[in-house]
N, C-alpha and C. Protein backbone atom coordinates (compact mmCIF):
# COMPACT_ATOMS: atom_id res chain seq x y z
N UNK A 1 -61.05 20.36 -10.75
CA UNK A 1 -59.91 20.92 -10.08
C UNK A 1 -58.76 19.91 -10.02
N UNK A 2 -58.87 18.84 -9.71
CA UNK A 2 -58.03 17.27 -9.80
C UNK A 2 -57.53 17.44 -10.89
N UNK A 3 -57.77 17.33 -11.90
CA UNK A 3 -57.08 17.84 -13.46
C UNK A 3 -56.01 18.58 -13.50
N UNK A 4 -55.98 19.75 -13.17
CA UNK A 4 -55.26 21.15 -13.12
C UNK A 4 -54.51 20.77 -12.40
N UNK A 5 -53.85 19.81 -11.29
CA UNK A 5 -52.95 19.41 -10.06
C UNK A 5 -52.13 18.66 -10.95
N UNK A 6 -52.89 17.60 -11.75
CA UNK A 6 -51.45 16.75 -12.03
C UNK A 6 -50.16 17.71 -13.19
N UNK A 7 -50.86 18.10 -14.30
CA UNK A 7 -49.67 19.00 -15.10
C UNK A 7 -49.11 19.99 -13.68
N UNK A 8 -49.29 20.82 -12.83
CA UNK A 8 -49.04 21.56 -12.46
C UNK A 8 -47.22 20.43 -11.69
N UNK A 9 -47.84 19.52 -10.91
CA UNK A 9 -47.32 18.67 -10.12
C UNK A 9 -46.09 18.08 -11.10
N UNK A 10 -46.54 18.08 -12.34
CA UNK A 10 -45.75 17.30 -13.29
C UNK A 10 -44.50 18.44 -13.80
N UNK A 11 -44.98 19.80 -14.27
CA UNK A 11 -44.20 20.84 -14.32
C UNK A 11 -42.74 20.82 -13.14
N UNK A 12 -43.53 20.81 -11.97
CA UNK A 12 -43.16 21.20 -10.74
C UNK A 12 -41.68 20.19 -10.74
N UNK A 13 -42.32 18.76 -10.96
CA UNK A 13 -41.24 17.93 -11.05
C UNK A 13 -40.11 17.72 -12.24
N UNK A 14 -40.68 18.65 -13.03
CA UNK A 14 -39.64 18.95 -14.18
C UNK A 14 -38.51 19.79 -13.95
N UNK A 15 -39.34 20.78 -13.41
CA UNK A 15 -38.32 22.25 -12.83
C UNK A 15 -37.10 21.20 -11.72
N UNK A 16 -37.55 20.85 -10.55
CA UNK A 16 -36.81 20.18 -10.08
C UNK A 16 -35.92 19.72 -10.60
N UNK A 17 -36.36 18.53 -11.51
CA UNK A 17 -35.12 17.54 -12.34
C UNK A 17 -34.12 18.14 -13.07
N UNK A 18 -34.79 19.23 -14.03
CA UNK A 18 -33.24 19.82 -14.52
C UNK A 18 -32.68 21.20 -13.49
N UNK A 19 -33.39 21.57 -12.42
CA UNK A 19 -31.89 22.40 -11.49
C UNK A 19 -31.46 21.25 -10.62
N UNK A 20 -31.78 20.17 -10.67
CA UNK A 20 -30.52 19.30 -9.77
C UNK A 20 -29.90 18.86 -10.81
N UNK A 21 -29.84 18.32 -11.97
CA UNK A 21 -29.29 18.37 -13.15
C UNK A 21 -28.35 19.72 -13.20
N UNK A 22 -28.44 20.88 -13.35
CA UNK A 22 -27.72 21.70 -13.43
C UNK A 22 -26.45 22.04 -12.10
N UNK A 23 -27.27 21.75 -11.22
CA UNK A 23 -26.17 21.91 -9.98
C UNK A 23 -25.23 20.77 -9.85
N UNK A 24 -25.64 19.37 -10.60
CA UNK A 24 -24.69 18.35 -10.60
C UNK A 24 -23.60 18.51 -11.46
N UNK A 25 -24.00 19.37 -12.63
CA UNK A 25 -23.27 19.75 -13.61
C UNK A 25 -22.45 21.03 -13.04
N UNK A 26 -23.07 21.66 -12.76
CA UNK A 26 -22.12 22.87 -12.06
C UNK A 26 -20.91 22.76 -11.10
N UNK A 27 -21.46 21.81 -10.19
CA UNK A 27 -20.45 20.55 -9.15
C UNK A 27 -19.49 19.63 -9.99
N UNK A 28 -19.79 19.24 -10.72
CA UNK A 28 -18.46 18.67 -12.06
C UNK A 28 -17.15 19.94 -12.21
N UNK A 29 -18.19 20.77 -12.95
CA UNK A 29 -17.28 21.60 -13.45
C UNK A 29 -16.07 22.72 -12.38
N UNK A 30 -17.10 22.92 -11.50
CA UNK A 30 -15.94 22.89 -10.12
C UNK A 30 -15.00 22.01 -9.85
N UNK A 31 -15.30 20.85 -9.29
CA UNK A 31 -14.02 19.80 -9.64
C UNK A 31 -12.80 20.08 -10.47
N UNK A 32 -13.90 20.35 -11.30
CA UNK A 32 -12.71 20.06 -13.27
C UNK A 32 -11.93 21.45 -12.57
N UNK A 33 -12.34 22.69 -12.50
CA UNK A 33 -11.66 23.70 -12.06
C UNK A 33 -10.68 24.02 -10.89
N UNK A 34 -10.91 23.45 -10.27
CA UNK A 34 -10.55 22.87 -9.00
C UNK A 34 -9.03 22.14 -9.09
N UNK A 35 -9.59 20.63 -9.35
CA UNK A 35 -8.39 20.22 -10.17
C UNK A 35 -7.32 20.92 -10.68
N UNK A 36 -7.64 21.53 -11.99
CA UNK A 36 -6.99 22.30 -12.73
C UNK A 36 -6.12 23.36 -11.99
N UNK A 37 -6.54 24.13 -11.17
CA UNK A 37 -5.87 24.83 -10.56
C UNK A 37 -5.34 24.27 -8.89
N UNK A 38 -5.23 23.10 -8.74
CA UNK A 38 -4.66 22.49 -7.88
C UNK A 38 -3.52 21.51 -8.27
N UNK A 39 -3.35 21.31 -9.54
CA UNK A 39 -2.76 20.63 -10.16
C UNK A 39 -1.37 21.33 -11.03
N UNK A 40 0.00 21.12 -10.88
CA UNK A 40 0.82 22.18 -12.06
C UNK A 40 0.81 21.57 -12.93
N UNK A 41 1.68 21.36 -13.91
CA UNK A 41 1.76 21.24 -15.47
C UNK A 41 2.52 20.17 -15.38
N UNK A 42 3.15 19.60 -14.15
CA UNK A 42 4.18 18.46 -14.05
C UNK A 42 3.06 17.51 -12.91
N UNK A 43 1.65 17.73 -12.69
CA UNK A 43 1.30 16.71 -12.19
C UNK A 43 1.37 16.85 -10.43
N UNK A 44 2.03 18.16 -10.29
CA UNK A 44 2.75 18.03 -8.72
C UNK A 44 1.16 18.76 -8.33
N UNK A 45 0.84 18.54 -6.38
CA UNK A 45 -0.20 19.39 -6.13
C UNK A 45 0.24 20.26 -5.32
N UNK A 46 -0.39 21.25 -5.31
CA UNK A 46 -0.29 22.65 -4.55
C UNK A 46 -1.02 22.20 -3.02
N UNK A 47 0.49 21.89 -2.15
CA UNK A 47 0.11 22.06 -0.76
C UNK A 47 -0.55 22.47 -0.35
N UNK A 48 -1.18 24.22 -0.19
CA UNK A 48 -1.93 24.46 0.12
C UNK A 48 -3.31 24.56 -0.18
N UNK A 49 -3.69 24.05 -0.83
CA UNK A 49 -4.91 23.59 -1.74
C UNK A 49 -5.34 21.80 -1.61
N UNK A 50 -4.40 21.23 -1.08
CA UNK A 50 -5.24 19.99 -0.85
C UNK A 50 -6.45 20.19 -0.36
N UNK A 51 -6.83 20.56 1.02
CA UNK A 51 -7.57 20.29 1.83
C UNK A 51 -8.89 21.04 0.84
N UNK A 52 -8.27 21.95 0.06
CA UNK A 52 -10.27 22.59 -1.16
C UNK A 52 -10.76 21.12 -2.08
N UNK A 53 -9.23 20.82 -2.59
CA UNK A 53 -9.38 19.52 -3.61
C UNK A 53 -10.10 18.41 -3.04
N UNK A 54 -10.00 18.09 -2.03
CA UNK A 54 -10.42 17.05 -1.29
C UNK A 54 -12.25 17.43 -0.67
N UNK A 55 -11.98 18.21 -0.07
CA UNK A 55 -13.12 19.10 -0.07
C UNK A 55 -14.63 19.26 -0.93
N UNK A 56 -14.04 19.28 -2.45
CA UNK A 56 -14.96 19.28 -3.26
C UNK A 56 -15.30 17.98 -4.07
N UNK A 57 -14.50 17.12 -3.84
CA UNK A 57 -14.75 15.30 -4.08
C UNK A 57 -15.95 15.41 -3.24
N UNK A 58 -15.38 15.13 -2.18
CA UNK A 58 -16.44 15.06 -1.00
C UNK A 58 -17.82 15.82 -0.91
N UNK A 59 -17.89 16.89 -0.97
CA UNK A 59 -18.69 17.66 -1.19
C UNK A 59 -19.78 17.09 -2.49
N UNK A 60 -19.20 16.51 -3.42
CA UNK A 60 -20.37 16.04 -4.64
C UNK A 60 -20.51 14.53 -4.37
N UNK A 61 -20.43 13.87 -3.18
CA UNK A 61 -20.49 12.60 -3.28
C UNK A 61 -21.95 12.83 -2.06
N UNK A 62 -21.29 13.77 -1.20
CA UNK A 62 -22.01 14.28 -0.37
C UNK A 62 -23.93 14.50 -1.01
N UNK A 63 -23.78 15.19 -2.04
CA UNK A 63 -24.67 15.75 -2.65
C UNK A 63 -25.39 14.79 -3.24
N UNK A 64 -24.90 14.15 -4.01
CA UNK A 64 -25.70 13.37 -5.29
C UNK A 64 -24.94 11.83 -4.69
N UNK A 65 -25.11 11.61 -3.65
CA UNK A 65 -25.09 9.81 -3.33
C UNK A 65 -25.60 9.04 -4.45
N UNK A 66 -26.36 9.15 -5.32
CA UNK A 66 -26.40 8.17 -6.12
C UNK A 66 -26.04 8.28 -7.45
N UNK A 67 -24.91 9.27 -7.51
CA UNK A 67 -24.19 9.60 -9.20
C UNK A 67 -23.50 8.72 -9.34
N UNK A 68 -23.39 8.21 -10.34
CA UNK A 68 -22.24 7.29 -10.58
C UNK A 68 -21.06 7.32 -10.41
N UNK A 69 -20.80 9.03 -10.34
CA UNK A 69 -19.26 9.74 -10.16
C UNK A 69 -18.91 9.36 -8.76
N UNK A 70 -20.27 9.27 -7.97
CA UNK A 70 -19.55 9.66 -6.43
C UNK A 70 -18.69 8.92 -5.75
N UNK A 71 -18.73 7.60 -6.32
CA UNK A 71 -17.61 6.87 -5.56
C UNK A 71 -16.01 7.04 -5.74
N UNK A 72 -16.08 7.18 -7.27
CA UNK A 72 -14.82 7.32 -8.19
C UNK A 72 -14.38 8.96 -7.68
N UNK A 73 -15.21 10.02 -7.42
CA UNK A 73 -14.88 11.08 -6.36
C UNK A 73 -14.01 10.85 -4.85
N UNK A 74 -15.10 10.44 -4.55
CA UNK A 74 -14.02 9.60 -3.29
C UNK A 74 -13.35 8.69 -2.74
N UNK A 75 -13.19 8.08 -4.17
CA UNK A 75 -12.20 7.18 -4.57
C UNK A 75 -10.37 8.20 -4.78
N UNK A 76 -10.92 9.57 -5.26
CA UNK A 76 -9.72 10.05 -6.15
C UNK A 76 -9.44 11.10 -4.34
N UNK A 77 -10.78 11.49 -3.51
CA UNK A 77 -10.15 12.58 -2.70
C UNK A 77 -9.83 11.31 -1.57
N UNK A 78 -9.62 9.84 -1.66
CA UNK A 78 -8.89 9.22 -0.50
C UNK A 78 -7.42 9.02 -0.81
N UNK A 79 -7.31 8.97 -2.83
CA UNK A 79 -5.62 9.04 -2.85
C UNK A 79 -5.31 9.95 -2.72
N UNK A 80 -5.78 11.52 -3.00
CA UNK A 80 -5.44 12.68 -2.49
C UNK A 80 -4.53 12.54 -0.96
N UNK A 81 -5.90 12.09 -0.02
CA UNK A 81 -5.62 12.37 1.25
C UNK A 81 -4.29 11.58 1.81
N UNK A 82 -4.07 10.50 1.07
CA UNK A 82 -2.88 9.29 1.10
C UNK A 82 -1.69 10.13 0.62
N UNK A 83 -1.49 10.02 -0.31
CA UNK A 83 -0.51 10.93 -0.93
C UNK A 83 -0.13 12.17 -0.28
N UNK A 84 -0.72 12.61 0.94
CA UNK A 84 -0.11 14.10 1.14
C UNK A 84 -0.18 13.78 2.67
N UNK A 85 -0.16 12.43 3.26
CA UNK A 85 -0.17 12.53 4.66
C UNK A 85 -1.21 13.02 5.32
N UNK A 86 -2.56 12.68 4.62
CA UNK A 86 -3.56 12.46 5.49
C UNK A 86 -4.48 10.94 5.65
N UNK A 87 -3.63 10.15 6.43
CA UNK A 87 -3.71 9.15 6.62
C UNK A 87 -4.92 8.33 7.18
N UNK A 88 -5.49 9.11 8.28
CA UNK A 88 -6.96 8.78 8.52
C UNK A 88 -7.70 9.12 7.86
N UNK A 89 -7.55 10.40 7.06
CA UNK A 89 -8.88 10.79 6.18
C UNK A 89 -8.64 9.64 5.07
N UNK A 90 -7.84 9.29 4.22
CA UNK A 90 -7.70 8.02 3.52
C UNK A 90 -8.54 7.34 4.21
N UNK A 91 -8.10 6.43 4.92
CA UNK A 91 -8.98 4.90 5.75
C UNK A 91 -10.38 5.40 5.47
N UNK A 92 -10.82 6.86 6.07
CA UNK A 92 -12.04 7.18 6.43
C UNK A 92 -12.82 6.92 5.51
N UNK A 93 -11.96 7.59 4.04
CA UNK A 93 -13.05 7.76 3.02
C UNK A 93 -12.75 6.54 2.19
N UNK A 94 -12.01 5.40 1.83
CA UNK A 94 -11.85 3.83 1.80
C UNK A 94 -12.82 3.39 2.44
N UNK A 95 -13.19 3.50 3.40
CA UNK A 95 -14.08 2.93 4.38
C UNK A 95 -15.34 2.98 3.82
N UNK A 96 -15.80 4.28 3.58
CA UNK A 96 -16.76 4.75 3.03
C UNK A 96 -17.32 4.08 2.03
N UNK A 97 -16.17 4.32 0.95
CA UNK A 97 -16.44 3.91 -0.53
C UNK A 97 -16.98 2.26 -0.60
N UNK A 98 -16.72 1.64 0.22
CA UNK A 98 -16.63 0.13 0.61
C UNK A 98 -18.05 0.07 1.07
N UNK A 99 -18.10 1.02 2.27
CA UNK A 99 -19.69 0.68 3.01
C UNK A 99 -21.22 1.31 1.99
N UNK A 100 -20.84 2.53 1.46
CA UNK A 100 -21.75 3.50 0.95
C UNK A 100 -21.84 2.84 -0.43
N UNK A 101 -20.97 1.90 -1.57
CA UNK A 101 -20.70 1.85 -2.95
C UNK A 101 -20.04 0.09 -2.80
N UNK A 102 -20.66 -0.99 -2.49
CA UNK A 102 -20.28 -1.86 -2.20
C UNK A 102 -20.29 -2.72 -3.78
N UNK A 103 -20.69 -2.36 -4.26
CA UNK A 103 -20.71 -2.60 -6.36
C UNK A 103 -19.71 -2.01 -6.88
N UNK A 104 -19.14 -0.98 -6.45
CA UNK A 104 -18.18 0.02 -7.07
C UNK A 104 -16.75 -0.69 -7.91
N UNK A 105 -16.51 -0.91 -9.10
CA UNK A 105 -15.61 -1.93 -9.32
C UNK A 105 -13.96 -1.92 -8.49
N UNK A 106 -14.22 -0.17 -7.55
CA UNK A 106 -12.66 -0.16 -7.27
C UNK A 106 -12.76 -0.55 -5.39
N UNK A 107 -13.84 -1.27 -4.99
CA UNK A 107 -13.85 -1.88 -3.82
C UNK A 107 -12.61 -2.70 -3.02
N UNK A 108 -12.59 -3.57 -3.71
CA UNK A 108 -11.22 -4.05 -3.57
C UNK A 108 -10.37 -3.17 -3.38
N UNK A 109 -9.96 -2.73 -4.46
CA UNK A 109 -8.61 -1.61 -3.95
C UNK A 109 -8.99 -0.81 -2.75
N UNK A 110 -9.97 -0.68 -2.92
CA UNK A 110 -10.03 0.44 -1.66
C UNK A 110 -9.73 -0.26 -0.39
N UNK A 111 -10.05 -1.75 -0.01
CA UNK A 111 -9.95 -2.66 1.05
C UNK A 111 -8.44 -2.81 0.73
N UNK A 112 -8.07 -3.01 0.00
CA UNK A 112 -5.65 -2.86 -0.06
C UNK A 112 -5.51 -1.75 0.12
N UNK A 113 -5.84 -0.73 -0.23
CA UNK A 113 -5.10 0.81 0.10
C UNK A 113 -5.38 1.30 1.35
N UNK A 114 -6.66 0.53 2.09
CA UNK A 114 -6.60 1.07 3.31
C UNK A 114 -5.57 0.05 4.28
N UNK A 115 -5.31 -1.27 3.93
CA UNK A 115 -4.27 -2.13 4.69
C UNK A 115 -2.76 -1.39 4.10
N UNK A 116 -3.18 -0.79 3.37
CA UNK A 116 -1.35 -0.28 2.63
C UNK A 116 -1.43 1.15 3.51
N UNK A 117 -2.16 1.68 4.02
CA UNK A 117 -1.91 3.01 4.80
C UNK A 117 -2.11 2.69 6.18
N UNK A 118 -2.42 1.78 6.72
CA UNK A 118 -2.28 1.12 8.46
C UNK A 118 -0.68 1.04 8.43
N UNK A 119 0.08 -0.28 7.26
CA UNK A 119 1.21 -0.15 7.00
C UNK A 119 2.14 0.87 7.17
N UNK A 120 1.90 1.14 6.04
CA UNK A 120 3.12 2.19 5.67
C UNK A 120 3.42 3.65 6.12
N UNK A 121 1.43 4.03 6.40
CA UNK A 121 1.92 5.54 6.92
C UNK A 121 1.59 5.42 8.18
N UNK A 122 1.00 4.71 8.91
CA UNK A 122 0.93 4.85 10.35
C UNK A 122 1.19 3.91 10.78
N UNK A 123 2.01 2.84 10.68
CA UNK A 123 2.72 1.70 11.26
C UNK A 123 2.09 1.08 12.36
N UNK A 124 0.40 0.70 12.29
CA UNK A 124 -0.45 -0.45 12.29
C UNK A 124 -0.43 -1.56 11.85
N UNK A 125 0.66 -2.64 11.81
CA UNK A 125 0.54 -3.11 11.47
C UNK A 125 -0.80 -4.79 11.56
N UNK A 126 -0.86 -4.57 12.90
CA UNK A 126 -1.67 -5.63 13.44
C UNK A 126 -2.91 -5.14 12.54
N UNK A 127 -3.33 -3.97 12.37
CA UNK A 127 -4.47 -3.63 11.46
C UNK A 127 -4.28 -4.24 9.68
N UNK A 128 -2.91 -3.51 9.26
CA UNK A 128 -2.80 -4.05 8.06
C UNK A 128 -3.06 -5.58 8.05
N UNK A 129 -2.32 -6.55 8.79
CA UNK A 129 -2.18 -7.98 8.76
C UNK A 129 -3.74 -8.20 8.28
N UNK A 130 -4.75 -7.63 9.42
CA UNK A 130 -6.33 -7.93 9.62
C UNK A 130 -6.92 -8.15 7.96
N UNK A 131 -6.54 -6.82 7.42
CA UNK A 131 -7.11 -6.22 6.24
C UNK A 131 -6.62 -6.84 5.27
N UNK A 132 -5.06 -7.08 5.15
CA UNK A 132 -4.69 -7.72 4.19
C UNK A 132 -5.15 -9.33 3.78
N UNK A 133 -5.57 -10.07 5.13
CA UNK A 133 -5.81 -11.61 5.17
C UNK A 133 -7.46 -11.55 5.00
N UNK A 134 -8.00 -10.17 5.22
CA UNK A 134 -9.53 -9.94 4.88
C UNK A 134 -9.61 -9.65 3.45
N UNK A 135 -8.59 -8.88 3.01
CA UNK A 135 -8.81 -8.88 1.30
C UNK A 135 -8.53 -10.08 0.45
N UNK A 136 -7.68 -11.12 1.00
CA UNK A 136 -6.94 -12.53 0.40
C UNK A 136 -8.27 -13.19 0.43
N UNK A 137 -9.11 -13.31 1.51
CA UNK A 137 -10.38 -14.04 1.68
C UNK A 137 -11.24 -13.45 0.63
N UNK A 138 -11.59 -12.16 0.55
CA UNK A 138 -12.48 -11.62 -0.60
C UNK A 138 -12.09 -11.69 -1.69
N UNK A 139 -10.92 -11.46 -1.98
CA UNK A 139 -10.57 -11.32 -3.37
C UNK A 139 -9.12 -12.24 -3.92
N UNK A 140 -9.34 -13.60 -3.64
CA UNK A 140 -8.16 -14.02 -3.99
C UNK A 140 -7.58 -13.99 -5.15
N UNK A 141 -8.68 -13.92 -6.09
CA UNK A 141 -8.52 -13.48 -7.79
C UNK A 141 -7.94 -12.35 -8.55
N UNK A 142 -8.17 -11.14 -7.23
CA UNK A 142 -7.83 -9.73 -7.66
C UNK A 142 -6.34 -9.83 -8.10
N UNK A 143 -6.39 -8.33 -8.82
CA UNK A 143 -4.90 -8.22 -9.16
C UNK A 143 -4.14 -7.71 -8.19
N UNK A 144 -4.73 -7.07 -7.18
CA UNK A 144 -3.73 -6.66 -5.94
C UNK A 144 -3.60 -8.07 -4.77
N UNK A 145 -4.08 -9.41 -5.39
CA UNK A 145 -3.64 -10.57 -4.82
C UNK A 145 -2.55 -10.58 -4.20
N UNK A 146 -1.73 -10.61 -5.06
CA UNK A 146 -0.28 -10.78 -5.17
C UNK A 146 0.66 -9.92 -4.18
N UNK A 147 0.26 -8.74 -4.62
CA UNK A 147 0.86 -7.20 -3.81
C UNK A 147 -0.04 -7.68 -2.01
N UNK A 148 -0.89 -7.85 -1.94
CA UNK A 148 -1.23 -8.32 -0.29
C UNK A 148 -0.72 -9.57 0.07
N UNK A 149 -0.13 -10.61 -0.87
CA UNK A 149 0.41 -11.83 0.09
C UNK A 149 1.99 -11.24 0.50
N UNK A 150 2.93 -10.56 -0.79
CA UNK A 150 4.04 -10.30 -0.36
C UNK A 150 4.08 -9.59 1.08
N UNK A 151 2.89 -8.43 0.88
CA UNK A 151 2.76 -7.53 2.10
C UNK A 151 3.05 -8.22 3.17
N UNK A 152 1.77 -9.43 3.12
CA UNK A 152 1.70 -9.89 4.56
C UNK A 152 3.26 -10.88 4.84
N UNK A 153 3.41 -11.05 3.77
CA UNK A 153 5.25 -11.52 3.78
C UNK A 153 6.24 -10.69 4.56
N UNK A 154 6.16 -9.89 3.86
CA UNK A 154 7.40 -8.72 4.56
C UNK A 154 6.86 -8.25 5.52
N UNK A 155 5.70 -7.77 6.09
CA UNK A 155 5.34 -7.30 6.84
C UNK A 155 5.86 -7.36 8.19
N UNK A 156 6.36 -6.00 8.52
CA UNK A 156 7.05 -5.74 10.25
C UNK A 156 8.91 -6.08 9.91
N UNK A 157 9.25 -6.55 8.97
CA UNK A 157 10.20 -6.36 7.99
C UNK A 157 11.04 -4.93 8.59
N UNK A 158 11.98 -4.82 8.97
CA UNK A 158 12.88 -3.57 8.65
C UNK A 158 13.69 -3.30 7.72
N UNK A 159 14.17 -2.50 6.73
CA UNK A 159 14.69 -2.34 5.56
C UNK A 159 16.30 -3.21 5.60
N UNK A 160 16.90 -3.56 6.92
CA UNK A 160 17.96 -4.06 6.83
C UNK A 160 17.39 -5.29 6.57
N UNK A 161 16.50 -5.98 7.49
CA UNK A 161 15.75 -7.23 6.97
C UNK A 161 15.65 -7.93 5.57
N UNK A 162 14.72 -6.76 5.20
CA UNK A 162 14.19 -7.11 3.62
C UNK A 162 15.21 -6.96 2.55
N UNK A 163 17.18 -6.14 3.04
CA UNK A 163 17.98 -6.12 2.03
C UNK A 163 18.53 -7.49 1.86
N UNK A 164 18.98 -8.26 3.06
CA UNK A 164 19.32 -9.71 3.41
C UNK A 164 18.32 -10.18 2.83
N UNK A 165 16.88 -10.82 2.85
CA UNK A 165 16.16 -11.71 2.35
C UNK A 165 16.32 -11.39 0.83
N UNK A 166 16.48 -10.25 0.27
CA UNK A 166 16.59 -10.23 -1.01
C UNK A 166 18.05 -10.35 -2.00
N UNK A 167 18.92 -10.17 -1.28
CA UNK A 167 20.39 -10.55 -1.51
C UNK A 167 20.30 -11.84 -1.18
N UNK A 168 19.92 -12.64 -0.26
CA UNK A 168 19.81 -13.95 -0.07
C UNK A 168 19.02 -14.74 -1.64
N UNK A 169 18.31 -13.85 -1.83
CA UNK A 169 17.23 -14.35 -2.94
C UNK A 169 18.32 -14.49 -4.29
N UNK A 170 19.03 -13.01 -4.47
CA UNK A 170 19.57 -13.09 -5.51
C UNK A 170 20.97 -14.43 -5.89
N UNK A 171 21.21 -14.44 -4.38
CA UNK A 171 22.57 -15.79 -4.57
C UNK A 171 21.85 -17.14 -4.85
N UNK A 172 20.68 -16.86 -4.28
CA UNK A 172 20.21 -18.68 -4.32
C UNK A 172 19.79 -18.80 -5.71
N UNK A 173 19.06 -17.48 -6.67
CA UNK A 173 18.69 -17.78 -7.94
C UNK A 173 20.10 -17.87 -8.99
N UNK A 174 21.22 -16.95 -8.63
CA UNK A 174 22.53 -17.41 -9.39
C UNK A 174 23.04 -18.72 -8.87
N UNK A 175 23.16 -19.43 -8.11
CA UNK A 175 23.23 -20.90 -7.67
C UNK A 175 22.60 -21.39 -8.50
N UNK A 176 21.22 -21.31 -8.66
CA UNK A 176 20.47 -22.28 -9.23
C UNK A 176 20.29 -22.09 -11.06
N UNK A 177 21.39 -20.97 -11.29
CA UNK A 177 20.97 -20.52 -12.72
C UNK A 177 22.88 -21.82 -13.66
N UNK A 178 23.33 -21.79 -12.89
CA UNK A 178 24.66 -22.39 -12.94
C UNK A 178 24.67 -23.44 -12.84
């Protein structure tokens, strides 16, 4: 009788493997559809359709935690959420991608884009400062190096501010070009 259990058991685990295989695939192709019809022909998104687009990132990262897609999913529904003024759901799902996908090659960025949305869309800055001098420590090598020291440069900066320091900039480099 022991005999007859393992093929059965082995079947059993076949059937399994390809319908989660198929539903991962089916969950792609939603996306792809998704996308597509959240997306116009110039790139712009359909307001009222963020919150499905975002939705279904989430939803397959949700699902299959260990696809390779899932980070780069909610990697794409935290610029979603950035881009359209959803500012905590950004951080949230940055956060995520960082804690849940700590290998993920777009880690880093995700630790600057969440100090670039304390910034810029909800004018935290004492948070950005945190994040930005926490990403300089992790990643002084990165290419968003550069883009977090200016930050923490200008930072708290008002636009009349930053026109003077940069008109200032431009006379001292014609001074020095003469």
């Amino acid at each position: 009788m022991k005999k007859n259990i393992f093929p059965i058991a082995l079947l059993l685990l076949l059937v399994v493997m390809i319908a989660c295989q198929n539903s991962g695939r089916q969950a792609i192709e939603q996306i792809k559809k998704t996308e597509a019809s959240v997306f116009d022909e110039n790139g712009m998104i359909d307001p009222a359709r963020v919150d499905e687009l975002i939705g279904v990132y989430i939803s397959f990262a949700d699902n299959y935690p260990q696809d390779s897609l899932s980070p780069g999913y909610l990697f794409k529904a935290a610029d979603v959420a950035m881009t359209t003024n959803r500012s905590n759901q950004a951080i949230t799902l940055y956060q995520r991608i960082r804690e849940e996908y700590p290998d993920y090659r777009k880690v880093p960025e995700a630790l600057f884009l969440e100090g670039y949305v304390f910034e810029n869309y909800l004018g935290r800055l004492d948070k950005a400062k945190a994040i930005y001098e926490d990403f300089l420590e992790k990643y002084p090598d990165n290419d968003f190096a550069k883009d977090a020291e200016i930050s923490l440069k200008y930072l708290g900066k008002s636009p009349e501010e930053l026109i003077e320091i940069f008109q200032q900039m431009q006379q001292d480099s014609a001074v020095n070009v003469k």
